[in-house]
N, C-alpha and C. Protein backbone atom coordinates (compact mmCIF):
# COMPACT_ATOMS: atom_id res chain seq x y z
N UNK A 1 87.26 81.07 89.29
CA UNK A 1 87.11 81.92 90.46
C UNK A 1 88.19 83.00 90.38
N UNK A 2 87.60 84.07 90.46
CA UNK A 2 88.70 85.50 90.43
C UNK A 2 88.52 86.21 91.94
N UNK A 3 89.78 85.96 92.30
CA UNK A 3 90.35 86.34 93.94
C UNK A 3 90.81 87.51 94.19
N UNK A 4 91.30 88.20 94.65
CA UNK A 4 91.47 89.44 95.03
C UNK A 4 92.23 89.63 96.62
N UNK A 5 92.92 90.30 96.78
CA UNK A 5 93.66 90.56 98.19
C UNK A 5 93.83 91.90 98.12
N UNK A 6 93.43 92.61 98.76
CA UNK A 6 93.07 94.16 99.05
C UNK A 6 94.54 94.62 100.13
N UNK A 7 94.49 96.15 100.06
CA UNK A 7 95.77 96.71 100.79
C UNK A 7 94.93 97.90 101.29
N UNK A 8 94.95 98.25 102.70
CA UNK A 8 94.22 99.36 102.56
C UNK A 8 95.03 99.74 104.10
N UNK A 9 95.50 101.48 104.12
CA UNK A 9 96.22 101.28 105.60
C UNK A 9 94.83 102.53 106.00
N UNK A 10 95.13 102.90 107.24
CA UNK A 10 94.37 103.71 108.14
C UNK A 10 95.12 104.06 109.48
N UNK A 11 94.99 105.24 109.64
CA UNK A 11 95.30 106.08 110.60
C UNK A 11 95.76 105.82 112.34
N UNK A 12 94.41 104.98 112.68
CA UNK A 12 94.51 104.48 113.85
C UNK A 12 93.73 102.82 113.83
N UNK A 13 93.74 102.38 115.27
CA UNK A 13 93.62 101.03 115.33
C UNK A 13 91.27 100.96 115.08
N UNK A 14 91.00 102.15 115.79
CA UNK A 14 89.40 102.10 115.98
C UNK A 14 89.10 102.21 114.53
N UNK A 15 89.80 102.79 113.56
CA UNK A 15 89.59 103.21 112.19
C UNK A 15 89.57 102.02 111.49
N UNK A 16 90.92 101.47 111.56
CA UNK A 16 91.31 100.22 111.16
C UNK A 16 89.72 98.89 111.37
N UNK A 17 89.85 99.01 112.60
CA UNK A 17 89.02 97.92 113.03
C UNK A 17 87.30 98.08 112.50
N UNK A 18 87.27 99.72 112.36
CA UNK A 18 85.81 99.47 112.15
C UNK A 18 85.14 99.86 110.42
N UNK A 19 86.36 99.83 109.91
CA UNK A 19 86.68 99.74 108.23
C UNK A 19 86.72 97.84 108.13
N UNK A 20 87.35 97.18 108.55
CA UNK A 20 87.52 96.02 108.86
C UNK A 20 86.20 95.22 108.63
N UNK A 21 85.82 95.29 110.19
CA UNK A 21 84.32 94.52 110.74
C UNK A 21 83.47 94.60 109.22
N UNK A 22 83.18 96.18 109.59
CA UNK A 22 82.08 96.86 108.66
C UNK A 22 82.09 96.13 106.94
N UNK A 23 83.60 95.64 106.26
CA UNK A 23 83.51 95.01 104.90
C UNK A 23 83.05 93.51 105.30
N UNK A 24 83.49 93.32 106.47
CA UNK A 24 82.97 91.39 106.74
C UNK A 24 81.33 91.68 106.69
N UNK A 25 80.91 92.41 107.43
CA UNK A 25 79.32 92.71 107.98
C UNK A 25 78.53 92.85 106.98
N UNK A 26 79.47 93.58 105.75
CA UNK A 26 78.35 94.27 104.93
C UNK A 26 78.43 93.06 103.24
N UNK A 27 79.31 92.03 104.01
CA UNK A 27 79.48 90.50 102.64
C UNK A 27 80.20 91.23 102.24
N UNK A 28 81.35 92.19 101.67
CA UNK A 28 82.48 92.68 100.77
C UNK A 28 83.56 91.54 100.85
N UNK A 29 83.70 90.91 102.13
CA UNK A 29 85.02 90.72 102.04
C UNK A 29 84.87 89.32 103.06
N UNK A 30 85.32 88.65 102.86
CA UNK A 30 85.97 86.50 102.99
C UNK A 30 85.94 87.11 104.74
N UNK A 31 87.35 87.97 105.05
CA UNK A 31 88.14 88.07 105.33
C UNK A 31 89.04 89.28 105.78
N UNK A 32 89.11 90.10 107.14
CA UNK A 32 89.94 91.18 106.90
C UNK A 32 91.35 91.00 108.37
N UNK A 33 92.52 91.26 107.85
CA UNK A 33 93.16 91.15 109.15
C UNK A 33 93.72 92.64 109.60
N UNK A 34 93.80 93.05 110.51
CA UNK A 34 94.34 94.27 111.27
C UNK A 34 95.92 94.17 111.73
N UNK A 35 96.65 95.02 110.72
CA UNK A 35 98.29 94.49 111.37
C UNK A 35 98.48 96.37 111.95
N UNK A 36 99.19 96.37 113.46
CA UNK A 36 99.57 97.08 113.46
C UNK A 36 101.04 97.78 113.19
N UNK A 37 101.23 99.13 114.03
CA UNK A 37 102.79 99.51 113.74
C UNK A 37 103.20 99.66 112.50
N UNK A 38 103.36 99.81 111.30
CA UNK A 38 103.34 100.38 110.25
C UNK A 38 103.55 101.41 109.98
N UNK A 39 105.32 101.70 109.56
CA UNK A 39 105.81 103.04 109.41
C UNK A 39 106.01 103.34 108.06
N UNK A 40 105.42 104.82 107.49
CA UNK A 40 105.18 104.51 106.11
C UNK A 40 105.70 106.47 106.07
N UNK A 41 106.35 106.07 104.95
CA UNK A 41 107.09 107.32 104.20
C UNK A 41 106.46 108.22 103.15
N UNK A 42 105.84 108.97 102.64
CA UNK A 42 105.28 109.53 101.61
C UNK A 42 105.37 111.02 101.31
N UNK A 43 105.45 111.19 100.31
CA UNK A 43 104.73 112.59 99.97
C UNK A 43 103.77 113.08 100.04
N UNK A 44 103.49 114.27 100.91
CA UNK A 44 102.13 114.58 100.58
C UNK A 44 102.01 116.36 100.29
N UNK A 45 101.46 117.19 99.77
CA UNK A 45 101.45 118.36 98.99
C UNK A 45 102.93 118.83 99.46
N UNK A 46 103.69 118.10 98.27
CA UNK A 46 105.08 118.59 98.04
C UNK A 46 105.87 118.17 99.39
N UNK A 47 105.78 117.87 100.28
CA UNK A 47 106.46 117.57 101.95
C UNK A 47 106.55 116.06 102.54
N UNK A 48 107.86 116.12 102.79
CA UNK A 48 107.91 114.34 103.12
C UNK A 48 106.96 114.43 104.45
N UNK A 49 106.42 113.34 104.95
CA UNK A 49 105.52 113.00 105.61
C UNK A 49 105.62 111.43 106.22
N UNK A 50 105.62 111.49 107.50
CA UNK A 50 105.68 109.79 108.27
C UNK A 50 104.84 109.56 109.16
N UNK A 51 103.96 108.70 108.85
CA UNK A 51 103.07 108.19 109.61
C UNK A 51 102.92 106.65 110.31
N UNK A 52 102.60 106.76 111.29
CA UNK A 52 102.41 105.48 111.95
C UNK A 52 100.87 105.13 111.50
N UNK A 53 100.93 103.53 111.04
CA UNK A 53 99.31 103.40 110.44
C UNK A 53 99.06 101.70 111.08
N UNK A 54 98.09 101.25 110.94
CA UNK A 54 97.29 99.78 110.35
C UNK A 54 97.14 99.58 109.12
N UNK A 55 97.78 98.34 108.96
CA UNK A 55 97.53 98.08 107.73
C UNK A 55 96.42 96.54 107.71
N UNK A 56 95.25 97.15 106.62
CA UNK A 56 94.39 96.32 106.27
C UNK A 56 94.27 94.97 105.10
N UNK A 57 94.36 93.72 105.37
CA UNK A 57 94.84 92.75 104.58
C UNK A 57 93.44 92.26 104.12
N UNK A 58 92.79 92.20 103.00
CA UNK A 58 91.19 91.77 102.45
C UNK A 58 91.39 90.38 101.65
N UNK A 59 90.57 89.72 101.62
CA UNK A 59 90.71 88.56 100.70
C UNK A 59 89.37 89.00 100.32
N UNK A 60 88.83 88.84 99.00
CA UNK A 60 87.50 88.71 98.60
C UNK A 60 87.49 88.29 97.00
N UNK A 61 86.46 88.78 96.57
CA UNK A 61 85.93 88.37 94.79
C UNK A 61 86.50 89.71 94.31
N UNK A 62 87.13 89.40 93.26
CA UNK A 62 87.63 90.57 92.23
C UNK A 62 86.45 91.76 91.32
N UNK A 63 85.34 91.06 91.82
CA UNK A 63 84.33 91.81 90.97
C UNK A 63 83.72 92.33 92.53
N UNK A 64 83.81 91.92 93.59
CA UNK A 64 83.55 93.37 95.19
C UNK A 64 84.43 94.33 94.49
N UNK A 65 85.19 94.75 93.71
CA UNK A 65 86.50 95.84 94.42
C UNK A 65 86.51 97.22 94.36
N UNK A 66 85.51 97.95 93.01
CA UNK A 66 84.46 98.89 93.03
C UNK A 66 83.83 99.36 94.07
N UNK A 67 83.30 98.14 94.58
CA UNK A 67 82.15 98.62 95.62
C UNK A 67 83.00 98.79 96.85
N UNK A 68 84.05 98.15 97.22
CA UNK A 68 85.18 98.07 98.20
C UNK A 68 85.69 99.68 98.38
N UNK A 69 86.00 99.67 97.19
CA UNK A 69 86.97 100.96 97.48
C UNK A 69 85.76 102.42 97.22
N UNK A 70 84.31 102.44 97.26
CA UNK A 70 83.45 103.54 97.53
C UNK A 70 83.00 103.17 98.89
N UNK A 71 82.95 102.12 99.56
CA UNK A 71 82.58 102.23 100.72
C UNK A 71 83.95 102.20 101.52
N UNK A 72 85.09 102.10 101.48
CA UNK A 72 85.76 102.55 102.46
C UNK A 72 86.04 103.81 102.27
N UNK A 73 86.12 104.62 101.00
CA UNK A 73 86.20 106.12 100.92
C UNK A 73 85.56 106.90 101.75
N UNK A 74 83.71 106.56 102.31
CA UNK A 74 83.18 106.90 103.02
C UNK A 74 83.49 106.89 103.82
N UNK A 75 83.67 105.76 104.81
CA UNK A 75 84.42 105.49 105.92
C UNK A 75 85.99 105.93 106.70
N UNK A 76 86.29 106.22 105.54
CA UNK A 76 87.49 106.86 105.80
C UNK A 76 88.08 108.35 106.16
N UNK A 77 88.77 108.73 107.00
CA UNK A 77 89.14 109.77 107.64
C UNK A 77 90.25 110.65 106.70
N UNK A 78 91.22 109.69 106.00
CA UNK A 78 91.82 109.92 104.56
C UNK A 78 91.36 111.09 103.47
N UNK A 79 91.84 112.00 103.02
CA UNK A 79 91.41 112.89 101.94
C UNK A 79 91.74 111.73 101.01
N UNK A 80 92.65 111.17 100.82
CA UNK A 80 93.06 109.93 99.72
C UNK A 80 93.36 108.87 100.29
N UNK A 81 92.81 108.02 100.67
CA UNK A 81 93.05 106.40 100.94
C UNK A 81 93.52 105.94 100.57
N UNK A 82 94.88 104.99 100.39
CA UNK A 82 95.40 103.53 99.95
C UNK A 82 94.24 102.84 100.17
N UNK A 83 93.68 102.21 99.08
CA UNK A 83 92.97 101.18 98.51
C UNK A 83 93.23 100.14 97.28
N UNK A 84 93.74 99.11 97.44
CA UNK A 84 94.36 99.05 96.66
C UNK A 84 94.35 96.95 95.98
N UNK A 85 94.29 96.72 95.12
CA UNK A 85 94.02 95.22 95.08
C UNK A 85 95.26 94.31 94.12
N UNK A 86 95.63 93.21 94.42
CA UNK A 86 96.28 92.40 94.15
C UNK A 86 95.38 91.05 93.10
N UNK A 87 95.81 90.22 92.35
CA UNK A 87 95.16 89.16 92.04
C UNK A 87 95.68 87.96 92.76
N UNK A 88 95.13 86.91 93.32
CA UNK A 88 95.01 85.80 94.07
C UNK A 88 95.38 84.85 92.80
N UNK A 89 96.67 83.99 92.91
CA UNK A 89 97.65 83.93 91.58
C UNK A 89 96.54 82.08 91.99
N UNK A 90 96.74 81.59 93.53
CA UNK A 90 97.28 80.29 93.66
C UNK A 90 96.81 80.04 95.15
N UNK A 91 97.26 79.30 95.94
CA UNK A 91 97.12 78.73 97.39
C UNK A 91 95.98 77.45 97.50
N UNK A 92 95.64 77.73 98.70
CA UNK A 92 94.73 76.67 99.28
C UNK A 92 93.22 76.37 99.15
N UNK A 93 93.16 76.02 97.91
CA UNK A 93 91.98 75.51 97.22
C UNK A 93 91.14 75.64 98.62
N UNK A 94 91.34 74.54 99.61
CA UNK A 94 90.12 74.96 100.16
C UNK A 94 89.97 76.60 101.15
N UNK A 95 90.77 77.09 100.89
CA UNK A 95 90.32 78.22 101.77
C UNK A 95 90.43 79.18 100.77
N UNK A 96 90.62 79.21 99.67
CA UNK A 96 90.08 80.09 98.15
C UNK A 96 88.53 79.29 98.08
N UNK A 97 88.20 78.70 98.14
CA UNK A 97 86.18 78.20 98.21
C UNK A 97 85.93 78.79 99.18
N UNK A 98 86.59 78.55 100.21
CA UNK A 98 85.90 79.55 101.37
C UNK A 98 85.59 81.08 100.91
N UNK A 99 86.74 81.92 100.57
CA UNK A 99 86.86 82.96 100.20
C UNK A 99 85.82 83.41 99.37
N UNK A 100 85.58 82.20 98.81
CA UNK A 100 84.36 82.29 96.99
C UNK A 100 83.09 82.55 97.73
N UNK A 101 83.09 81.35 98.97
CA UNK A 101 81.39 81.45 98.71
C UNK A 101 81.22 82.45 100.21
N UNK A 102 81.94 82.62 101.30
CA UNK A 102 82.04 83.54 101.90
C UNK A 102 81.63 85.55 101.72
N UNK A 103 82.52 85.76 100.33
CA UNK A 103 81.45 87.35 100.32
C UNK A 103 81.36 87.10 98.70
């Protein structure tokens, strides 16, 4: 089983939430949690830049993550989105099956 944990932030909380729902709804994803408050530092065309965001936490299958990151592009308000995936090293057998047969 190849696991996956997704990173994805967004703008506001309605954004957040309906990027969220919409990967559970559409089978992409086990799993999505909504953290707010999230102060994040970056560059953007040459100019520091600070934004207050949500950050999006995904559990799913490593072979969704393609399709993950073209459908939140759509969805997204972002000229460039953080989309972004981790590998699922280890944990709780039973809630990695969940995860499996879930999306």
């Amino acid at each position: 089983m190849k696991l996956s944990l997704g990173y994805i932030t967004a703008p506001t909380k309605a954004e957040a939430k309906e990027i969220a729902v919409s990967l559970v709804e559409e089978g992409l994803v086990a799993c999505a949690n909504v953290i707010p408050g999230v102060e994040s530092y970056f560059l953007w065309e040459g100019e520091m830049a600070k934004a207050t965001e949500y950050v999006i936490i995904l559990k799913t299958k490593a072979k969704n993550q393609d399709k993950i990151v073209r459908f939140v592009k759509e969805l997204h308000s972002y000229e460039c989105p953080c989309v972004t995936f981790m590998p699922i090293e280890g944990g709780n057998e039973d809630f990695l099956n969940w995860v499996e047969e879930s999306c």
